[in-house]
C-alpha atoms as a PDB file:
ATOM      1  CA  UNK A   1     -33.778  26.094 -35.388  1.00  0.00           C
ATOM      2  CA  UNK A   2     -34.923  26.978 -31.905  1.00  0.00           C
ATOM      3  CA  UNK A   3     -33.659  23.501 -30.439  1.00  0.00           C
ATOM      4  CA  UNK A   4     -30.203  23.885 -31.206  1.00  0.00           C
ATOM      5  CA  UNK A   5     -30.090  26.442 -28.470  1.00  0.00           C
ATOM      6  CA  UNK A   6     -31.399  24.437 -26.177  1.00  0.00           C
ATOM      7  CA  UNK A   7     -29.765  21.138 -27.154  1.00  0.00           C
ATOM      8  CA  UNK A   8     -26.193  23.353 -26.565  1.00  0.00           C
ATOM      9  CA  UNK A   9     -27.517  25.008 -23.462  1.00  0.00           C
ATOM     10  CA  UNK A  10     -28.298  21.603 -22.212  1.00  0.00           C
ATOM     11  CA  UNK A  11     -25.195  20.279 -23.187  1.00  0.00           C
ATOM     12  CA  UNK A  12     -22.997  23.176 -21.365  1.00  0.00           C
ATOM     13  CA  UNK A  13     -25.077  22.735 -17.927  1.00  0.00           C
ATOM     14  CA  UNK A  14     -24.382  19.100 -18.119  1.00  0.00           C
ATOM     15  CA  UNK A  15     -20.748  19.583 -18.380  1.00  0.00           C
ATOM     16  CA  UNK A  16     -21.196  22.335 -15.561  1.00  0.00           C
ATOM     17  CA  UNK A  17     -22.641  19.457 -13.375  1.00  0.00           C
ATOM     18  CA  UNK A  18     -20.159  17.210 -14.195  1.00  0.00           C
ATOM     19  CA  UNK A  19     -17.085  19.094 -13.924  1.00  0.00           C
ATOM     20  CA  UNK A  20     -16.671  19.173  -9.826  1.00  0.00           C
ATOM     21  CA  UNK A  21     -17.640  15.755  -9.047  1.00  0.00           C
ATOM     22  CA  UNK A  22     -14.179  15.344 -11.234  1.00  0.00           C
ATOM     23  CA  UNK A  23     -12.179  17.457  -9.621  1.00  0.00           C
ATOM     24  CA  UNK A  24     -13.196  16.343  -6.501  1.00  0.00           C
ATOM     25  CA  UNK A  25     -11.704  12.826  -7.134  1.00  0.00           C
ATOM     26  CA  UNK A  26      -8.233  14.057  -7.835  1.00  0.00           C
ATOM     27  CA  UNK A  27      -8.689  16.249  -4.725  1.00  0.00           C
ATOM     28  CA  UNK A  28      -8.394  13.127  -2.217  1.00  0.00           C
ATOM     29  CA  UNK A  29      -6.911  13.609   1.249  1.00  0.00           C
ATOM     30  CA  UNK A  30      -5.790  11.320   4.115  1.00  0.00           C
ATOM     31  CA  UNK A  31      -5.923  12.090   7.564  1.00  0.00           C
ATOM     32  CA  UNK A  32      -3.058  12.132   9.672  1.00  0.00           C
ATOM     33  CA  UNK A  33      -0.895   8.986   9.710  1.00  0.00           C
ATOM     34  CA  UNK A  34      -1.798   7.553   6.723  1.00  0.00           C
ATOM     35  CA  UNK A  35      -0.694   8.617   3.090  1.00  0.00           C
ATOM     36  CA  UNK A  36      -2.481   8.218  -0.191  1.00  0.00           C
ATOM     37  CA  UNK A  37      -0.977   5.972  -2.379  1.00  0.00           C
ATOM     38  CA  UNK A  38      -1.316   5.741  -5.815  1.00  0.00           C
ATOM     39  CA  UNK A  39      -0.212   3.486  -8.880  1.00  0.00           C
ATOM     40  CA  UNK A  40      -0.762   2.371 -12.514  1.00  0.00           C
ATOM     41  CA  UNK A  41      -1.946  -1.537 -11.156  1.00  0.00           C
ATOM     42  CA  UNK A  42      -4.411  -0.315  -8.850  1.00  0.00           C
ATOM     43  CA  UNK A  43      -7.550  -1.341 -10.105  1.00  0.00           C
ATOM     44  CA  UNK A  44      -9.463   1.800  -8.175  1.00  0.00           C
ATOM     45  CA  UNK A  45      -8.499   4.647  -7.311  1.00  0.00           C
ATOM     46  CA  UNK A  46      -6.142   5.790  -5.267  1.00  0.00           C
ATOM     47  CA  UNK A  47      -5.948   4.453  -1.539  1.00  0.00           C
ATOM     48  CA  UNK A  48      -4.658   6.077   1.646  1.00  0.00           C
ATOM     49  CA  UNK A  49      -1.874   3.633   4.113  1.00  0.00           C
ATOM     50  CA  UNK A  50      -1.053   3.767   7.209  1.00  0.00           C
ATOM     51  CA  UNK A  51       2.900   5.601   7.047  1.00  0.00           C
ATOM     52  CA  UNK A  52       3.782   3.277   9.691  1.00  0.00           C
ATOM     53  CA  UNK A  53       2.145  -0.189   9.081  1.00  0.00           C
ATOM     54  CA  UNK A  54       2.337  -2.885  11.467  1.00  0.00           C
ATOM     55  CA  UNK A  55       0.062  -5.669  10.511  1.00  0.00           C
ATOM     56  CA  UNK A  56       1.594  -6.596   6.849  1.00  0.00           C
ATOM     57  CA  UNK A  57       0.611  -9.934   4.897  1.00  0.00           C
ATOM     58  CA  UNK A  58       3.156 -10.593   2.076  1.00  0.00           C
ATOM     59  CA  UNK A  59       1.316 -12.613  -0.956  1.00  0.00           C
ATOM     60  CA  UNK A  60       4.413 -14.056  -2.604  1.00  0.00           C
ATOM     61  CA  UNK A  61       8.404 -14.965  -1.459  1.00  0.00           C
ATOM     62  CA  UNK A  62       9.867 -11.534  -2.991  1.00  0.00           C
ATOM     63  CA  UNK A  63       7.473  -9.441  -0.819  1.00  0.00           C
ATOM     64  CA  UNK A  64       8.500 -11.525   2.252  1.00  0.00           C
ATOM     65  CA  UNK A  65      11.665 -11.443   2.088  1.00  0.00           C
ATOM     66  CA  UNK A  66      11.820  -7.654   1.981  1.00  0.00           C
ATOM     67  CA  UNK A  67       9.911  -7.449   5.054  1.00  0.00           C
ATOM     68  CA  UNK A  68      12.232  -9.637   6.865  1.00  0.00           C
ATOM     69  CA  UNK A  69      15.384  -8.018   5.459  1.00  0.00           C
ATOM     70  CA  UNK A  70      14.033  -4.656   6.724  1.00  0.00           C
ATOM     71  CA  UNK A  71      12.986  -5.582  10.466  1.00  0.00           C
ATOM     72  CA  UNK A  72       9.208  -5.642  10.104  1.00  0.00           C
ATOM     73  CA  UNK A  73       7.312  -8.446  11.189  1.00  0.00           C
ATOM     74  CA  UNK A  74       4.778  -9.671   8.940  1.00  0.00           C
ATOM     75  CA  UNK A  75       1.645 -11.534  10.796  1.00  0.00           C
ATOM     76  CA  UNK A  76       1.072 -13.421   7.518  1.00  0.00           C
ATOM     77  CA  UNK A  77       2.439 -14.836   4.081  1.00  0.00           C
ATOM     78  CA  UNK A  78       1.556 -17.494   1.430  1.00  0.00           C
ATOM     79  CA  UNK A  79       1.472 -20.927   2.193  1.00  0.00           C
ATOM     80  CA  UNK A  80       4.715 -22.444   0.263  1.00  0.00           C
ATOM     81  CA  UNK A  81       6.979 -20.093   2.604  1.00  0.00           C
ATOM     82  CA  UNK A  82       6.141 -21.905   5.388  1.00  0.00           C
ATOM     83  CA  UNK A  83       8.369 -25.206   4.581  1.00  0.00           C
ATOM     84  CA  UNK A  84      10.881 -23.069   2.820  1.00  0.00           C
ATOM     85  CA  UNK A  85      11.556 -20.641   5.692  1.00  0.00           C
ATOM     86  CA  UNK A  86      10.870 -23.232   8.959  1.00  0.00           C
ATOM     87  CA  UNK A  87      13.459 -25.640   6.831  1.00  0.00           C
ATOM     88  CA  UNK A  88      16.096 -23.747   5.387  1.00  0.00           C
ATOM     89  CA  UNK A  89      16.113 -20.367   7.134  1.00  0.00           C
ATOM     90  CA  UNK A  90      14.552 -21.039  10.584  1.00  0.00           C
ATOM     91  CA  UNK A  91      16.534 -18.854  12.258  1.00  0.00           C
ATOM     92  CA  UNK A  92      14.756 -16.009  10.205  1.00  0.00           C
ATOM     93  CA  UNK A  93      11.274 -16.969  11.571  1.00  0.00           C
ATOM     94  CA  UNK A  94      11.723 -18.861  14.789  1.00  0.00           C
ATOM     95  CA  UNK A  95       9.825 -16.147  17.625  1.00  0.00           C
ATOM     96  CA  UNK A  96       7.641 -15.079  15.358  1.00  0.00           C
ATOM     97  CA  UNK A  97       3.713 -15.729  15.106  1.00  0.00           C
ATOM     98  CA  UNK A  98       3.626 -15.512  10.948  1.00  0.00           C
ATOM     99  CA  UNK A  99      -0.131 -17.176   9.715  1.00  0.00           C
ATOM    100  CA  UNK A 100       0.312 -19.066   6.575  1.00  0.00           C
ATOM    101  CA  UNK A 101      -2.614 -18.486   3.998  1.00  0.00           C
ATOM    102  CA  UNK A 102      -2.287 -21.287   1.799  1.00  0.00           C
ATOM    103  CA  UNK A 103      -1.690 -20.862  -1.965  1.00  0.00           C
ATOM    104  CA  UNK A 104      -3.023 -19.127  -3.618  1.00  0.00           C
ATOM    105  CA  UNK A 105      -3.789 -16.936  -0.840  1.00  0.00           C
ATOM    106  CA  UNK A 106      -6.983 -17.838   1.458  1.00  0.00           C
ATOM    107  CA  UNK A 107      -8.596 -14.441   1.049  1.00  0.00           C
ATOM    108  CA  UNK A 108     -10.723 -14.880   4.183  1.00  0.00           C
ATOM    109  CA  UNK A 109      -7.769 -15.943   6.054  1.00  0.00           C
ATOM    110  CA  UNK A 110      -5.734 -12.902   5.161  1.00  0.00           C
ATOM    111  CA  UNK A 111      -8.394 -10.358   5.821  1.00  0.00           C
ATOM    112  CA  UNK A 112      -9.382 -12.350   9.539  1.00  0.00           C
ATOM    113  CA  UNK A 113      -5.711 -11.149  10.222  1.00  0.00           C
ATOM    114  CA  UNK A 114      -6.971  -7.809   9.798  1.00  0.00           C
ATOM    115  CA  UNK A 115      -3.565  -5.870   8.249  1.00  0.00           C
ATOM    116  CA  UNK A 116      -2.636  -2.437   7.601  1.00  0.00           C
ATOM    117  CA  UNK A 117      -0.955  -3.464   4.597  1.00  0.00           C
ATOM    118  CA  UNK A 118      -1.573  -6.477   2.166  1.00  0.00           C
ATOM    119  CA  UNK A 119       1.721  -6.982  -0.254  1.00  0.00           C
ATOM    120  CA  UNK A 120       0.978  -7.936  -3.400  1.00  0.00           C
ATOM    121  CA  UNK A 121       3.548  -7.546  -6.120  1.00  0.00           C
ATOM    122  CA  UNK A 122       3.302  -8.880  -9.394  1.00  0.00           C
ATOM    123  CA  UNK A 123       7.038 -10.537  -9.549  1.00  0.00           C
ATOM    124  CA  UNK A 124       7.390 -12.925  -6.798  1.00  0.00           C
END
């Protein structure tokens, strides 16, 4: 009978232990210029950005698209865009100095262009 004490008195300074170490983890901060982000897909935990990329690599046509449509120049895409965009739409691309990754994306390649931002939607 004298163990169960000390089985539950174990038990509650365990938990004690434990408890900050968790709250800690939803207690993340960014310093300034960058933002946390955070999202169901994410296979970690939350991340911070930069609020103001520059160096984006889009990993699929949707994602590259929106960064042309909104101004921003991405330094790298997929491989496939390349024909697409220097064929049909070279007006879109001509001046700018995009690496093409291949497909699916050269992984070394991308991270050799050393972005801010990787774009990596699941629809593309």
């Amino acid at each position: 009978m004298r163990r169960r004490p000390l089985i539950l008195s174990t038990l509650f300074a365990l938990l004690l232990v434990s408890v900050p170490p968790l709250a800690a983890q939803d207690a993340t901060e960014c310093e300034a210029g960058f933002r946390l982000f955070d999202n169901e897909l994410l296979a970690h935990d939350p991340v911070c950005i930069p609020e103001d990329p520059e160096r984006m690599v889009a990993l699929n046509s949707r994602d590259f698209d929106l960064l042309l449509a909104t101004g921003s120049q991405p330094v790298g895409a997929v491989g496939y865009l390349e024909s697409i965009y220097e064929r049909n739409f070279p007006y879109m691309v001509e001046g700018t100095d995009i690496t093409y990754v291949g497909f699916p994306a050269n992984i070394e390649l991308v991270l050799e262009l050393q972005p801010d931002l990787i774009i990596a939607s699941p629809f593309g």
